[in-house]
PDB file of N, CA and C in Angstrom:
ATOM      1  N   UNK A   1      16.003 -10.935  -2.074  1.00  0.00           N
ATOM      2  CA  UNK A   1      16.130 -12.243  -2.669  1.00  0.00           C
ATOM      3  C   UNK A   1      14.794 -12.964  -2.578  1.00  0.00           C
ATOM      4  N   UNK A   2      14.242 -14.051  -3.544  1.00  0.00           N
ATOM      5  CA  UNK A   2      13.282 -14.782  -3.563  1.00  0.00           C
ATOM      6  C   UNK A   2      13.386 -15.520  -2.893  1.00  0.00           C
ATOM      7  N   UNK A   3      12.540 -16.592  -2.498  1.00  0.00           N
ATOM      8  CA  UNK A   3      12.485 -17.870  -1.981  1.00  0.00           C
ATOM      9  C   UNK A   3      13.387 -18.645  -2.693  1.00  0.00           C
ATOM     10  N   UNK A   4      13.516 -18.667  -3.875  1.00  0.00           N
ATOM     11  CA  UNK A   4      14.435 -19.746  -4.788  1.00  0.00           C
ATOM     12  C   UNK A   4      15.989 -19.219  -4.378  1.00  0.00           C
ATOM     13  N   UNK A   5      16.995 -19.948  -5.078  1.00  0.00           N
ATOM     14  CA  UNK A   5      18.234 -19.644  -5.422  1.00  0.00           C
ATOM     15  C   UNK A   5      18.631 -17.989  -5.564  1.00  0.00           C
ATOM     16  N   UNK A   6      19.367 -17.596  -4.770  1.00  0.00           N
ATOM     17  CA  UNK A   6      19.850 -15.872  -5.366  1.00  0.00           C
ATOM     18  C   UNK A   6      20.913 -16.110  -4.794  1.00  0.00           C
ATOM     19  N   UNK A   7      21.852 -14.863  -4.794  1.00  0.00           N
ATOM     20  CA  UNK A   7      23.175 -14.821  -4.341  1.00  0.00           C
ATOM     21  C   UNK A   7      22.950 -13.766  -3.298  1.00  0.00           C
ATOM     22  N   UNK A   8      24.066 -14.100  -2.524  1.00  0.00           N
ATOM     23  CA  UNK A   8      24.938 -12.234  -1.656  1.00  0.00           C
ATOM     24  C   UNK A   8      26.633 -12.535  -2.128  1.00  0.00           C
ATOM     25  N   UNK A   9      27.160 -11.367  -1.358  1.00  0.00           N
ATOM     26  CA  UNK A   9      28.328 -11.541  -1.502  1.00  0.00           C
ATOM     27  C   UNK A   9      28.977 -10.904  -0.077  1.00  0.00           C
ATOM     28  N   UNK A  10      30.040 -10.752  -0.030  1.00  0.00           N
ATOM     29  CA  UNK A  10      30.414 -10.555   1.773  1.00  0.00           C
ATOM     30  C   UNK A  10      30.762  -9.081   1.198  1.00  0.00           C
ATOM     31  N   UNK A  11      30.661  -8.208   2.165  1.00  0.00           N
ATOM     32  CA  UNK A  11      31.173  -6.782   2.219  1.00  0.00           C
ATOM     33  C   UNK A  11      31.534  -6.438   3.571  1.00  0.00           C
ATOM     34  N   UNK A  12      31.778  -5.219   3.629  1.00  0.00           N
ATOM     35  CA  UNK A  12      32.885  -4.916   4.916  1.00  0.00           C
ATOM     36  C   UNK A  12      31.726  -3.646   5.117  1.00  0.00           C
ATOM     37  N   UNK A  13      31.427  -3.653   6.835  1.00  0.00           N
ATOM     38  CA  UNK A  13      30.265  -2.764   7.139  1.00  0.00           C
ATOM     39  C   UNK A  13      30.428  -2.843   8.833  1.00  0.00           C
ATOM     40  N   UNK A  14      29.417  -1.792   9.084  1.00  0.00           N
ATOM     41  CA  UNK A  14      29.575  -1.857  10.776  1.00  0.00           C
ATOM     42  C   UNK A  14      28.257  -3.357  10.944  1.00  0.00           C
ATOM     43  N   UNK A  15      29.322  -3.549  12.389  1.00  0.00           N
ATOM     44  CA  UNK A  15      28.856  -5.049  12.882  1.00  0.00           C
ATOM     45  C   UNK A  15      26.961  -4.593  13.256  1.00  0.00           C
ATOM     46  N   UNK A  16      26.716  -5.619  13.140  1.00  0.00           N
ATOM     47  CA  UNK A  16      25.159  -5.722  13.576  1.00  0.00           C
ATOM     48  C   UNK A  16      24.780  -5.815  15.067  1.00  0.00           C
ATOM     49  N   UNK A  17      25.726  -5.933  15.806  1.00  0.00           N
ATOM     50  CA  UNK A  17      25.305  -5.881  17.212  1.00  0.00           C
ATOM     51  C   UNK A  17      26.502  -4.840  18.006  1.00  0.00           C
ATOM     52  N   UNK A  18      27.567  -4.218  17.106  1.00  0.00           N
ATOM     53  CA  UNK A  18      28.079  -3.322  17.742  1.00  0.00           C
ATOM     54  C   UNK A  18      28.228  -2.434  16.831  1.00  0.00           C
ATOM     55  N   UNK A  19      27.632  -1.266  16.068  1.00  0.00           N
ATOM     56  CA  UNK A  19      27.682  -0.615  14.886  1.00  0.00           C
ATOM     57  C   UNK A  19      29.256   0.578  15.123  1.00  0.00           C
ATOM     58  N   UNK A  20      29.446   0.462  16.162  1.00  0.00           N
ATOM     59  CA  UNK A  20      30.845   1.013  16.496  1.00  0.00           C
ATOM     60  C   UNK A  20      32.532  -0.147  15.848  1.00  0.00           C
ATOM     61  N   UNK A  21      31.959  -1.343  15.860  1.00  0.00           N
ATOM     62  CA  UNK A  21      32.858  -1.854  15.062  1.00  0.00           C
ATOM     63  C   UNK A  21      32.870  -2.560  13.772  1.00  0.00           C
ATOM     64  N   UNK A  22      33.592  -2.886  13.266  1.00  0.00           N
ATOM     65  CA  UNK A  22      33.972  -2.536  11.075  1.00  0.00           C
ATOM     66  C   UNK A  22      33.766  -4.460  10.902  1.00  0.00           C
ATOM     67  N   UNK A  23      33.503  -5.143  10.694  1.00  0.00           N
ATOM     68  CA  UNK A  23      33.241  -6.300  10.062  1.00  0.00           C
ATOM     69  C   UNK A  23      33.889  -6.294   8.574  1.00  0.00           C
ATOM     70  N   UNK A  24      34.489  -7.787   8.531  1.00  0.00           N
ATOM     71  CA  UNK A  24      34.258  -7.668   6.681  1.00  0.00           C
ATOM     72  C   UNK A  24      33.387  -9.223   6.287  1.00  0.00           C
ATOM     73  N   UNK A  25      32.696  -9.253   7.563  1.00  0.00           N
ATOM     74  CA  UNK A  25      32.438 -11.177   7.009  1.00  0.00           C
ATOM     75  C   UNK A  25      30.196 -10.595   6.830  1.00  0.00           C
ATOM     76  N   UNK A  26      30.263  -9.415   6.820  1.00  0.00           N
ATOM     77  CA  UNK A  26      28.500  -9.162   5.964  1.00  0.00           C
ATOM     78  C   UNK A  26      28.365  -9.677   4.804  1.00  0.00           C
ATOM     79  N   UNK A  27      27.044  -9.824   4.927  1.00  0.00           N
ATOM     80  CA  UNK A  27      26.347 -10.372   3.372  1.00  0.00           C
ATOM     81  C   UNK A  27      25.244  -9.241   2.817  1.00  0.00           C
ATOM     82  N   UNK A  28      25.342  -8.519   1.508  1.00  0.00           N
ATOM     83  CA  UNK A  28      24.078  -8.314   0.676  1.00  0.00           C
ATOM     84  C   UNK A  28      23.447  -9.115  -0.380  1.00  0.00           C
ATOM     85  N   UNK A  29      22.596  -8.474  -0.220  1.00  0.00           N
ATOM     86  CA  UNK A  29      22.049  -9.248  -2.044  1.00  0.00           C
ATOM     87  C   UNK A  29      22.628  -9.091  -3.099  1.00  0.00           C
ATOM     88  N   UNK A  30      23.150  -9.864  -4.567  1.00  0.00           N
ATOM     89  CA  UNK A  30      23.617  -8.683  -5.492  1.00  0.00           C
ATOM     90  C   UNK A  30      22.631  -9.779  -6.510  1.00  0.00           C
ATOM     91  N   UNK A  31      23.713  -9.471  -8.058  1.00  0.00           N
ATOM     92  CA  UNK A  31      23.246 -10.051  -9.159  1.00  0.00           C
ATOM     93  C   UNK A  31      23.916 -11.441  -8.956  1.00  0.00           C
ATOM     94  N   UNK A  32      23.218 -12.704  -9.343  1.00  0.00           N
ATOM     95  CA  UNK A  32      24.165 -13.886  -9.504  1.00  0.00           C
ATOM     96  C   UNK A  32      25.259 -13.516 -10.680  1.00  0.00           C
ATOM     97  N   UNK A  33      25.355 -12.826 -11.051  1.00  0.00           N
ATOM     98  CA  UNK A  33      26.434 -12.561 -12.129  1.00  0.00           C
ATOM     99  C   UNK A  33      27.961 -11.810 -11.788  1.00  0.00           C
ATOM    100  N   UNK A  34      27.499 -11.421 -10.405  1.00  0.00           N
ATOM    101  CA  UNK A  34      28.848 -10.581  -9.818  1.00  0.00           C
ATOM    102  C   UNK A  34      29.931 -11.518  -9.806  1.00  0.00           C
ATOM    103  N   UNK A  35      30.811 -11.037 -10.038  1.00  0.00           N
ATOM    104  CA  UNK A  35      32.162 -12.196  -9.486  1.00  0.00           C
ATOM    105  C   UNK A  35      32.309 -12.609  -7.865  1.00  0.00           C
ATOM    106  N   UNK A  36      31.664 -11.887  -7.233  1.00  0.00           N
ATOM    107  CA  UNK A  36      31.887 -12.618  -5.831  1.00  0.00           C
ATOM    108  C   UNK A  36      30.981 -13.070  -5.569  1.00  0.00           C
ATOM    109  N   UNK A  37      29.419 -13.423  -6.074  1.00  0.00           N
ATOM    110  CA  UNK A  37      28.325 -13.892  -5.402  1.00  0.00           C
ATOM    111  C   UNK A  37      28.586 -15.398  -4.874  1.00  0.00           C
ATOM    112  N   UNK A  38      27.957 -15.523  -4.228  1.00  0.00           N
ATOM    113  CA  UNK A  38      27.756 -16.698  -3.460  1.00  0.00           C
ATOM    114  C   UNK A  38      26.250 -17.085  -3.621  1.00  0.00           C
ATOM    115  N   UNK A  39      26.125 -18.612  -3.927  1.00  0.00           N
ATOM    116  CA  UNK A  39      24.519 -18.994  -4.215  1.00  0.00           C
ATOM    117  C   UNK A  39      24.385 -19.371  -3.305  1.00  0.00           C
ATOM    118  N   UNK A  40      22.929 -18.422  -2.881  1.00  0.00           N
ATOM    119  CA  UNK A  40      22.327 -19.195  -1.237  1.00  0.00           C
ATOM    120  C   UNK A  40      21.067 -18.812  -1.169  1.00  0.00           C
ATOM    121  N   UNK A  41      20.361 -19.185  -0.373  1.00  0.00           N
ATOM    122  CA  UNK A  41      18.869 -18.812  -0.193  1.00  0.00           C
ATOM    123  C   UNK A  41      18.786 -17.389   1.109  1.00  0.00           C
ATOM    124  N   UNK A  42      17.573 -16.556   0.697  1.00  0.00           N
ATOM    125  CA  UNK A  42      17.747 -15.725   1.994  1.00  0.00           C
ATOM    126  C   UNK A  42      17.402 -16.845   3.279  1.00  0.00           C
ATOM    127  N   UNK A  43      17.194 -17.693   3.509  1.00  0.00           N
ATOM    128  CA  UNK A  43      17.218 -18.531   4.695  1.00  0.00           C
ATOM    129  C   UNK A  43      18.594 -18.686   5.066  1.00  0.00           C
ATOM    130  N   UNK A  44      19.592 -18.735   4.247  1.00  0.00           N
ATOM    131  CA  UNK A  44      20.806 -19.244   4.475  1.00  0.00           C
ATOM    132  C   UNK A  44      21.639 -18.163   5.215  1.00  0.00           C
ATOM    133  N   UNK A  45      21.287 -16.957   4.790  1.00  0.00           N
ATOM    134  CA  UNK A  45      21.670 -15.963   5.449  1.00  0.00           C
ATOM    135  C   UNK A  45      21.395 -15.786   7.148  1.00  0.00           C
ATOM    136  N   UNK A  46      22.416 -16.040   7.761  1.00  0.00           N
ATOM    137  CA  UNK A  46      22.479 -15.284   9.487  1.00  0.00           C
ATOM    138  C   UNK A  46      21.871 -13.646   9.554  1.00  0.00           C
ATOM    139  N   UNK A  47      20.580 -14.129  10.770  1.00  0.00           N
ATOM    140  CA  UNK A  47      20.433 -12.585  10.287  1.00  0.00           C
ATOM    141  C   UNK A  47      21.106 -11.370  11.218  1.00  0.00           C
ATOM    142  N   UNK A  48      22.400 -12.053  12.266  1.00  0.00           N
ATOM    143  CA  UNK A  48      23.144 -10.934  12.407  1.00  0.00           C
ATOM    144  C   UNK A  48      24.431 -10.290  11.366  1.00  0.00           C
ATOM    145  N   UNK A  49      24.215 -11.012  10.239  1.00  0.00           N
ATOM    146  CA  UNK A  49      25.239 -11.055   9.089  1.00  0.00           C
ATOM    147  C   UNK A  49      24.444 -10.043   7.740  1.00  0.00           C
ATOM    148  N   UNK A  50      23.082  -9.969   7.590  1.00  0.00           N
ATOM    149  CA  UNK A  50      22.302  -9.796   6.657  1.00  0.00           C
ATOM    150  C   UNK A  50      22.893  -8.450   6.928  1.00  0.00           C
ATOM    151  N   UNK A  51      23.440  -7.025   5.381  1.00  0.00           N
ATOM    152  CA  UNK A  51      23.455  -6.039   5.799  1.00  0.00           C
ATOM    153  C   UNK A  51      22.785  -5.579   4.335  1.00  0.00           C
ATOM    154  N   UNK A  52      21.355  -4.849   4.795  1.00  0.00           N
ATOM    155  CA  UNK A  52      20.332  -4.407   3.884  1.00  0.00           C
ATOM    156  C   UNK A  52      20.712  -3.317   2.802  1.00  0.00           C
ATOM    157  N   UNK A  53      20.511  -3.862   1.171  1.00  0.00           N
ATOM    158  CA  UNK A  53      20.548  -2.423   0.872  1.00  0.00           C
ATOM    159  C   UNK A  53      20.420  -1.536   0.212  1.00  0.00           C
ATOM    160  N   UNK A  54      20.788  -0.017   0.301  1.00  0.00           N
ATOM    161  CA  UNK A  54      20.270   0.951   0.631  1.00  0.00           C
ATOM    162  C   UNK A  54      18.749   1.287  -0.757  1.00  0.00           C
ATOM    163  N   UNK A  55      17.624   1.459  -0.681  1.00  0.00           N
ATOM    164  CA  UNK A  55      16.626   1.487  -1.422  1.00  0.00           C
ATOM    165  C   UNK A  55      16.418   2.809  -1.643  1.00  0.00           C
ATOM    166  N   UNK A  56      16.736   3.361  -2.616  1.00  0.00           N
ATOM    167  CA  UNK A  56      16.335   4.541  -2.927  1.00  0.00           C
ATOM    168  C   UNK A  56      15.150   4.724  -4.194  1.00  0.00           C
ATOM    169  N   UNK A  57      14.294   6.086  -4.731  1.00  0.00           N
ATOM    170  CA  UNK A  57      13.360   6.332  -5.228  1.00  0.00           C
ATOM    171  C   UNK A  57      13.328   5.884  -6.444  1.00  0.00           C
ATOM    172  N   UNK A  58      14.402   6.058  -7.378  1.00  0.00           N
ATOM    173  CA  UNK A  58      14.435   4.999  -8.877  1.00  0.00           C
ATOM    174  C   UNK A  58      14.893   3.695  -8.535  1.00  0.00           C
ATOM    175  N   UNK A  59      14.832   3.275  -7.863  1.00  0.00           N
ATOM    176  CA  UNK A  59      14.650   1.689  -7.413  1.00  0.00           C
ATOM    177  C   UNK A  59      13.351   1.075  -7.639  1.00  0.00           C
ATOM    178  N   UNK A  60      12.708   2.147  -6.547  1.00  0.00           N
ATOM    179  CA  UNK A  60      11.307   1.439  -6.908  1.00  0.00           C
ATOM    180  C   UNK A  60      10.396   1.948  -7.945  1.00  0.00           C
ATOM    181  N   UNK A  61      11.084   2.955  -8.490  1.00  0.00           N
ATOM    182  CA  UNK A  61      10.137   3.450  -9.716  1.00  0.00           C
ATOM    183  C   UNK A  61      10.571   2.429 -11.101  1.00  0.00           C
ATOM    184  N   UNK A  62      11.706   1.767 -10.754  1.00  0.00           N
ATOM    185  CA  UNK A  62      12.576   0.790 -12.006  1.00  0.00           C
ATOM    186  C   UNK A  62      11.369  -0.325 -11.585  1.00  0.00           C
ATOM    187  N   UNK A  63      11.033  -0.654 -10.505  1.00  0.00           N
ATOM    188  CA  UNK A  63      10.862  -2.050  -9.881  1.00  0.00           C
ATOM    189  C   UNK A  63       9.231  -2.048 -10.149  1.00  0.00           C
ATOM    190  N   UNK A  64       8.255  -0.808 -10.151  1.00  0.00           N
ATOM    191  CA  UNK A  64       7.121  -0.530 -10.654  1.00  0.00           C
ATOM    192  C   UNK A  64       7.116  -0.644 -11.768  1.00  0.00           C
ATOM    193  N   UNK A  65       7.926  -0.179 -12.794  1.00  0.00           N
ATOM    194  CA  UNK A  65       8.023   0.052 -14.040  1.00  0.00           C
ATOM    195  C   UNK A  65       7.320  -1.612 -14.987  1.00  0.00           C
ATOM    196  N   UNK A  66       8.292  -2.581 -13.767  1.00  0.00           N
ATOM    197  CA  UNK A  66       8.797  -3.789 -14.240  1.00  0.00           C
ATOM    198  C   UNK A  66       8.331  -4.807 -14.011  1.00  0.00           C
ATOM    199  N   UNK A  67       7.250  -4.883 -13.078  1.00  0.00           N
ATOM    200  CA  UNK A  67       6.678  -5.463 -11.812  1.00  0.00           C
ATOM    201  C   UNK A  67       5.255  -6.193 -12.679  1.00  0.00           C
ATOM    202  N   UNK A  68       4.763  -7.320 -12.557  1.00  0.00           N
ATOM    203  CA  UNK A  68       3.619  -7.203 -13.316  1.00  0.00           C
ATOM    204  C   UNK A  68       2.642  -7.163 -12.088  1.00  0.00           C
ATOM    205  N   UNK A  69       1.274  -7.355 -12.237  1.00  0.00           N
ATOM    206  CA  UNK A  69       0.261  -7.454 -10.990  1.00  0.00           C
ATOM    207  C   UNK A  69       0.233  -9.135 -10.989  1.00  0.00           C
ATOM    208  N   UNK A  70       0.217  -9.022  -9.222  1.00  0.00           N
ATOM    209  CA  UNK A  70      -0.364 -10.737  -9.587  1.00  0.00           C
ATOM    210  C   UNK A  70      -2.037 -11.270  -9.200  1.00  0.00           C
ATOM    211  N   UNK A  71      -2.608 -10.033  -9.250  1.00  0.00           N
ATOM    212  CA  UNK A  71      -4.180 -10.057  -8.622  1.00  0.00           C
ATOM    213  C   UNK A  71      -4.661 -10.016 -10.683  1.00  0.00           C
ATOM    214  N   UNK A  72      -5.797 -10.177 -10.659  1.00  0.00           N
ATOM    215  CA  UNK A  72      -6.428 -10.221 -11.927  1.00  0.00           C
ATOM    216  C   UNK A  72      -7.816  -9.794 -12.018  1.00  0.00           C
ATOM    217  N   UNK A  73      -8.475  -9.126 -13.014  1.00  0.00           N
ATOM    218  CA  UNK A  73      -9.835  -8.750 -12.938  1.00  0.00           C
ATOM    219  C   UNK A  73     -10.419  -9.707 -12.459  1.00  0.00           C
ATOM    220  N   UNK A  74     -10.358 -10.967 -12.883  1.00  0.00           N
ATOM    221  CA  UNK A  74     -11.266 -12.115 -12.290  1.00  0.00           C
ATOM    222  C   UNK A  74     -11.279 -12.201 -10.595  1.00  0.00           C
ATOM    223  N   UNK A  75     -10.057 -12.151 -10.313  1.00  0.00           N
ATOM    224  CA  UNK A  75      -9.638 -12.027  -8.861  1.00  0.00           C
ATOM    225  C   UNK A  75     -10.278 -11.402  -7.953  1.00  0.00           C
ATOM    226  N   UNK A  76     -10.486  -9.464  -8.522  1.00  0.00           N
ATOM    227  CA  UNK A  76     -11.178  -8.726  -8.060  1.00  0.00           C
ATOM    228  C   UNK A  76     -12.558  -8.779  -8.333  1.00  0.00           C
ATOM    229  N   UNK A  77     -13.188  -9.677  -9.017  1.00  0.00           N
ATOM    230  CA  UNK A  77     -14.238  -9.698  -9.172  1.00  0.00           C
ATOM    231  C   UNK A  77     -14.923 -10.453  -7.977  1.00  0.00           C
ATOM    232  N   UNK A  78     -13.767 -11.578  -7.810  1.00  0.00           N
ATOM    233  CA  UNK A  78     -14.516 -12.578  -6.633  1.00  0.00           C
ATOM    234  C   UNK A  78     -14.448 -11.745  -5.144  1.00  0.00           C
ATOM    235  N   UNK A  79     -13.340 -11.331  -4.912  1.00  0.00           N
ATOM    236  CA  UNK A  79     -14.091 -10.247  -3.757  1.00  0.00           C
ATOM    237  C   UNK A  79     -14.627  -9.212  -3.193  1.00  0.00           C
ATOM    238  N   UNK A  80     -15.167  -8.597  -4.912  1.00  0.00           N
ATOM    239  CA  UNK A  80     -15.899  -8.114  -4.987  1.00  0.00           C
ATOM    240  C   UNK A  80     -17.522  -8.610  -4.466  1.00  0.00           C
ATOM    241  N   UNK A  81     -17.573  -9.754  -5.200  1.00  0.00           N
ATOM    242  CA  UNK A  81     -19.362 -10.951  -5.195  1.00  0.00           C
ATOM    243  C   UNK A  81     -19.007 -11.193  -3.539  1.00  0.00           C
ATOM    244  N   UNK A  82     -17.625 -11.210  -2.843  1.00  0.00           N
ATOM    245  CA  UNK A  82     -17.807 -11.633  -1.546  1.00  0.00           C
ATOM    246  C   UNK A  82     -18.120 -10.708  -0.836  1.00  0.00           C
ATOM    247  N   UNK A  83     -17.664  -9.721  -0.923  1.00  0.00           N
ATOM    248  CA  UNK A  83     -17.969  -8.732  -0.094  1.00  0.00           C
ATOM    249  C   UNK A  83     -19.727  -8.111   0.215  1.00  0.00           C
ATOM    250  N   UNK A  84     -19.989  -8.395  -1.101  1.00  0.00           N
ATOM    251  CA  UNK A  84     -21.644  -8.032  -1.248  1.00  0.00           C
ATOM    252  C   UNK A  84     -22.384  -9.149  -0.373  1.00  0.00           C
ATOM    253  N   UNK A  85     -22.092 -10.468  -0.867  1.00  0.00           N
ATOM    254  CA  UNK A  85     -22.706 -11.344   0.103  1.00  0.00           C
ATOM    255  C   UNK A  85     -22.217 -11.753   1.388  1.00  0.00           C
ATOM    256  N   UNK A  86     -21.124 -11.274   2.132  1.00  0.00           N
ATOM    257  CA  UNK A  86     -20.871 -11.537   3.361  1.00  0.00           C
ATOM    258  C   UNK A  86     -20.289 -10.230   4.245  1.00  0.00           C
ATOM    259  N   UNK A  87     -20.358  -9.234   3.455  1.00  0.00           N
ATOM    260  CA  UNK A  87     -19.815  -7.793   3.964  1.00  0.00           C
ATOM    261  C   UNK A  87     -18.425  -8.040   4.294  1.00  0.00           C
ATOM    262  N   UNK A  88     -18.041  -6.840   4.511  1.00  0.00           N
ATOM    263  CA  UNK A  88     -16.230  -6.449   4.635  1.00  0.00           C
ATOM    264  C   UNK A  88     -15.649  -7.507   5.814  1.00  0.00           C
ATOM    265  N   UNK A  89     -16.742  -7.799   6.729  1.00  0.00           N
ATOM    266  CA  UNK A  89     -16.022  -8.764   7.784  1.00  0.00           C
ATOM    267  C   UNK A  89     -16.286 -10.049   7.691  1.00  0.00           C
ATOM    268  N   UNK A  90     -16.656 -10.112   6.715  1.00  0.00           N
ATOM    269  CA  UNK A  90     -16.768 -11.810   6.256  1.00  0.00           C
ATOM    270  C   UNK A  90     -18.224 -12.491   7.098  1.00  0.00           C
TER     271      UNK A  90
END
């Protein structure tokens, strides 16, 4: 989730401080469009409640795909000129 507005929704998972017992009061991330989301900030989230998930390889190849850069030639240019005039350790 971003800093702004996103949702979770509650799911049923092993507890966060006893993974031997079944919870149903967890939270993931989903789409705000699910029928159960709940609008909240990841701040809002308890983080013995937060249950992460699972990230697999076309995830992040979708998420590369989709992703723009937020650095810019100009960007790299300036620490580039810095680096020359103050070396790698500033």
């Amino acid at each position: 989730m971003s800093q702004g507005k996103g949702a979770c929704r509650r799911i049923r998972g092993p507890s966060r401080t006893n993974p031997n017992v079944i919870v149903d009061d967890l939270l993931t991330p989903c789409s705000p469009g699910d029928p159960a989301a709940i609008e909240m900030t990841w701040v809002d989230v308890p983080s013995d409640k937060l249950l992460e998930p699972v990230v697999c390889m076309s995830d992040m190849l979708r998420s590369q795909a989709t992703t723009r850069p937020t650095v810019n030639a100009e960007d790299l240019n300036k620490v580039k000129k810095f680096t020359e005039d103050f070396g790698q350790e500033g």
